[in-house]
C-alpha atoms as a PDB file:
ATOM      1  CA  UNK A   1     -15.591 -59.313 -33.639  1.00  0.00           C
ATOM      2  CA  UNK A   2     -13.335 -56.773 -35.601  1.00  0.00           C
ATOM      3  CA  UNK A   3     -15.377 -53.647 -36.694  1.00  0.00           C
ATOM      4  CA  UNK A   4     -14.492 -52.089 -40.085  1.00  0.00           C
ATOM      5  CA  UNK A   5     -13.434 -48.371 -40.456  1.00  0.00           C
ATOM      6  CA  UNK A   6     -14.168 -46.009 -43.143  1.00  0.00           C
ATOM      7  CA  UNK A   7     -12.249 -43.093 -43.949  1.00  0.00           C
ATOM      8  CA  UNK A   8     -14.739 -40.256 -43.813  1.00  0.00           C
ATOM      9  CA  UNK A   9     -12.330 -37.072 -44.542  1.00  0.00           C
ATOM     10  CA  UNK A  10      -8.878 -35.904 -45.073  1.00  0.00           C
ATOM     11  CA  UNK A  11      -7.983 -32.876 -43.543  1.00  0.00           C
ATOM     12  CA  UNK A  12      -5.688 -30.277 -44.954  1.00  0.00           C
ATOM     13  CA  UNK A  13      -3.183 -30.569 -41.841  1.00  0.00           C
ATOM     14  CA  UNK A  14      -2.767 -32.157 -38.387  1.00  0.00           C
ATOM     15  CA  UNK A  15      -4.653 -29.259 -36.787  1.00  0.00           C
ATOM     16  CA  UNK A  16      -7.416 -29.783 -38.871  1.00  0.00           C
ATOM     17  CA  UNK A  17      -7.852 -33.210 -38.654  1.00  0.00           C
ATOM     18  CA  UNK A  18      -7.403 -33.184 -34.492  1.00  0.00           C
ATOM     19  CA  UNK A  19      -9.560 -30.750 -34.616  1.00  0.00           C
ATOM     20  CA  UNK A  20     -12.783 -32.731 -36.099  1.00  0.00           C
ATOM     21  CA  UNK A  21     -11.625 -35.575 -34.280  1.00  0.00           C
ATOM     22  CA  UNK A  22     -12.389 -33.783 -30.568  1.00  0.00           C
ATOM     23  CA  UNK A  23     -15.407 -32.895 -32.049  1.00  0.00           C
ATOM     24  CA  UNK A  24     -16.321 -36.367 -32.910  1.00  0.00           C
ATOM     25  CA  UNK A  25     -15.276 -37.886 -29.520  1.00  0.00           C
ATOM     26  CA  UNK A  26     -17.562 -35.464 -27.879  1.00  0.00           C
ATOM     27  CA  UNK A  27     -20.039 -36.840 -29.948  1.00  0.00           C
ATOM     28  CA  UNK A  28     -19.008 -40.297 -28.824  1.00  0.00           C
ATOM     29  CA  UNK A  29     -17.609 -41.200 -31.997  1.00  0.00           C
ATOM     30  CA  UNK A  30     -14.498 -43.323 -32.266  1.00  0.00           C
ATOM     31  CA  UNK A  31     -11.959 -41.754 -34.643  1.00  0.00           C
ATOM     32  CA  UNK A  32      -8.956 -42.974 -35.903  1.00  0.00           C
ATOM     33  CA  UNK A  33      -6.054 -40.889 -37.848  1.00  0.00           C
ATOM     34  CA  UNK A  34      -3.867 -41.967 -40.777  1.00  0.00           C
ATOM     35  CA  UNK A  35      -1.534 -39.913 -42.644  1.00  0.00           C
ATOM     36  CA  UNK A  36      -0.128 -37.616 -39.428  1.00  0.00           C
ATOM     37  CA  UNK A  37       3.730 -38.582 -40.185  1.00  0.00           C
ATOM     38  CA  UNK A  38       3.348 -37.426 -43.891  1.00  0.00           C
ATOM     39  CA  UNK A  39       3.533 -33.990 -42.784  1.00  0.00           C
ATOM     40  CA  UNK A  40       7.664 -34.034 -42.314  1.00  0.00           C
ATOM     41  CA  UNK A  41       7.721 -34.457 -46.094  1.00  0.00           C
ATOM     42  CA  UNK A  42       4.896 -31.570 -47.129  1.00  0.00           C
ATOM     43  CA  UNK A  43       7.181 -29.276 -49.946  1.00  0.00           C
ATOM     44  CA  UNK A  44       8.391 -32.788 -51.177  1.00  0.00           C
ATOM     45  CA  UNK A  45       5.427 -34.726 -51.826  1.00  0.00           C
ATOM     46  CA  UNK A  46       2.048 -33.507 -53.168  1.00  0.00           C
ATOM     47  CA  UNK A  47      -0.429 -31.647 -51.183  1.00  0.00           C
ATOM     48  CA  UNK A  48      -2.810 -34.253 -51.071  1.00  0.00           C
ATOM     49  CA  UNK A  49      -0.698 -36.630 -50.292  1.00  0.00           C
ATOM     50  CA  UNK A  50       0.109 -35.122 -46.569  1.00  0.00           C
ATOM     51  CA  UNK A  51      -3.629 -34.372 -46.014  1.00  0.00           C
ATOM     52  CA  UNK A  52      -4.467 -36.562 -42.896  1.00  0.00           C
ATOM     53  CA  UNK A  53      -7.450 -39.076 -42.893  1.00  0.00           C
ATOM     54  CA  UNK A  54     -10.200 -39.458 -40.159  1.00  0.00           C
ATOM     55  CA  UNK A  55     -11.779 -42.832 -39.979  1.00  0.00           C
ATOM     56  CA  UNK A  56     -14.689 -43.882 -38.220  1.00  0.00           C
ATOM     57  CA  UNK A  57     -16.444 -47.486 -37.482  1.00  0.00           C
ATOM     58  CA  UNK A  58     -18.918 -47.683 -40.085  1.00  0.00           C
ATOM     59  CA  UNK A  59     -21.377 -48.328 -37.808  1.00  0.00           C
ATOM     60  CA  UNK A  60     -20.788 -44.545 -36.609  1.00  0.00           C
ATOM     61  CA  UNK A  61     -20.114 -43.508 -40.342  1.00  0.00           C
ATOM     62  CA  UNK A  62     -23.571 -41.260 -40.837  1.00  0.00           C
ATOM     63  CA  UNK A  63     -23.765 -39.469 -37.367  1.00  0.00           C
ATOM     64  CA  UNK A  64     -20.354 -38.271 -38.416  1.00  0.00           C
ATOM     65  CA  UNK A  65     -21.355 -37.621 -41.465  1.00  0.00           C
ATOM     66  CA  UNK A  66     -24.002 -35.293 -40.516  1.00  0.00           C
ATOM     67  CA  UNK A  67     -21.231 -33.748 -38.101  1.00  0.00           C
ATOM     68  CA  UNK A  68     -18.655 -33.246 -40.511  1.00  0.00           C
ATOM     69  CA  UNK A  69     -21.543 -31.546 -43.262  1.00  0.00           C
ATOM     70  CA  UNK A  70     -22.582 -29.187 -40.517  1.00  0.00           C
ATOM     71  CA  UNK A  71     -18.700 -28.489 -40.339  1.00  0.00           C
ATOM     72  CA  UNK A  72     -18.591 -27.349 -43.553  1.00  0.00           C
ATOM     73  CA  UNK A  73     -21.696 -25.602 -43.793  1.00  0.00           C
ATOM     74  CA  UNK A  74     -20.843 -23.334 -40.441  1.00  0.00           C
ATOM     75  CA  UNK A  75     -16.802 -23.132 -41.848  1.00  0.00           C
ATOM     76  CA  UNK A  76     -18.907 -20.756 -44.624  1.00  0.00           C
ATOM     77  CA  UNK A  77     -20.243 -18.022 -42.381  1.00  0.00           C
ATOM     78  CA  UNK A  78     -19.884 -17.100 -38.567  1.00  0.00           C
ATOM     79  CA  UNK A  79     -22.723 -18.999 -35.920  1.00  0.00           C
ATOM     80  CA  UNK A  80     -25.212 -17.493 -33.384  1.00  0.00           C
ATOM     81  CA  UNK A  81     -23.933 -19.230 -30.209  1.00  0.00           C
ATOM     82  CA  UNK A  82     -27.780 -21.004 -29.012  1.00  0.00           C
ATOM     83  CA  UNK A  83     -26.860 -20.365 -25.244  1.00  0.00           C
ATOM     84  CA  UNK A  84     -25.965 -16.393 -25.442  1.00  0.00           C
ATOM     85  CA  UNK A  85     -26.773 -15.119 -28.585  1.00  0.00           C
ATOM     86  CA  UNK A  86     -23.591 -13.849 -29.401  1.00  0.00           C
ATOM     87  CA  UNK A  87     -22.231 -14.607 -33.201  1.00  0.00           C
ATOM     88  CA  UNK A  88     -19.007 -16.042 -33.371  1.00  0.00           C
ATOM     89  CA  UNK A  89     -16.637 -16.125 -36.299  1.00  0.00           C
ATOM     90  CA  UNK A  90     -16.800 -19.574 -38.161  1.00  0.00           C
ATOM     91  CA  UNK A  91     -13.174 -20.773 -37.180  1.00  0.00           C
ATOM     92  CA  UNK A  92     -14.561 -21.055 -33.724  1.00  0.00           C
ATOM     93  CA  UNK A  93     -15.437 -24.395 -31.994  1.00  0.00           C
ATOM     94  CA  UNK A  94     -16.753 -22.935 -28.873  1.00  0.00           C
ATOM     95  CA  UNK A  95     -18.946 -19.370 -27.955  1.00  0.00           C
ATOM     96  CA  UNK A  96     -16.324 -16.987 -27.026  1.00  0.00           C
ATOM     97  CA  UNK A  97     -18.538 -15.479 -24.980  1.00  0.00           C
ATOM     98  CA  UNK A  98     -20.113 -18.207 -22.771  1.00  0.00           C
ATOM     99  CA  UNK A  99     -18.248 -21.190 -23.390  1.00  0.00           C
ATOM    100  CA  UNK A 100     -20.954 -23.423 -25.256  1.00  0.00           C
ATOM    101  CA  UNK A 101     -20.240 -25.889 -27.853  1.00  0.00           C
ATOM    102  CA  UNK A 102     -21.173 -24.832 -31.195  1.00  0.00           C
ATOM    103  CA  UNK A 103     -23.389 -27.999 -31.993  1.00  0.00           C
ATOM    104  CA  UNK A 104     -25.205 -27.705 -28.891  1.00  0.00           C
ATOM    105  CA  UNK A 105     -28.884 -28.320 -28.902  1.00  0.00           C
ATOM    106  CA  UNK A 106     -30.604 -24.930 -28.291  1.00  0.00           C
END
């Protein structure tokens, strides 16, 4: 039985979008990209056009979701890492410091 996909974001580039999508499969989400090859033609087409889509099963649509919102909160201001206590700038993934993932449970 096929599963159907949503497309839950585009990212602005290729970096972006792999990115969110290690940060889903850590969460044991299945991601998909579309859009990657686009990005030979960015000055030629439009912006949006080259942006590069996640999609997820839609059975995993809300958990990433949530993941994605908390994404865009934290890309707003820097994060207290819950392992060390250090703050770390908001372009970071991982504590600088100790190594721990960002969304880890405290």
């Amino acid at each position: 039985m096929s599963q159907t996909w949503c497309k839950i974001y585009d990212a602005g580039n290729a970096l972006e979008a792999h990115s969110l999508k290690g940060m889903l499969e850590a969460q044991q989400i299945e991601v998909q990209l579309s859009g990657e090859g686009l990005a030979a033609a960015a000055g030629e087409l439009p912006a949006n056009v080259v942006e590069v889509g996640l999609w997820v099963k839609a059975s995993q649509q809300a958990s990433a979701q949530r993941l994605l919102e908390q994404y865009e909160r934290a890309d707003q201001a820097g994060w207290v890492c819950s392992g060390c206590g250090e703050h770390n700038g908001s372009q970071f993934e991982l504590c600088w410091r100790c190594g721990q993932d960002r969304l880890a449970e405290p």
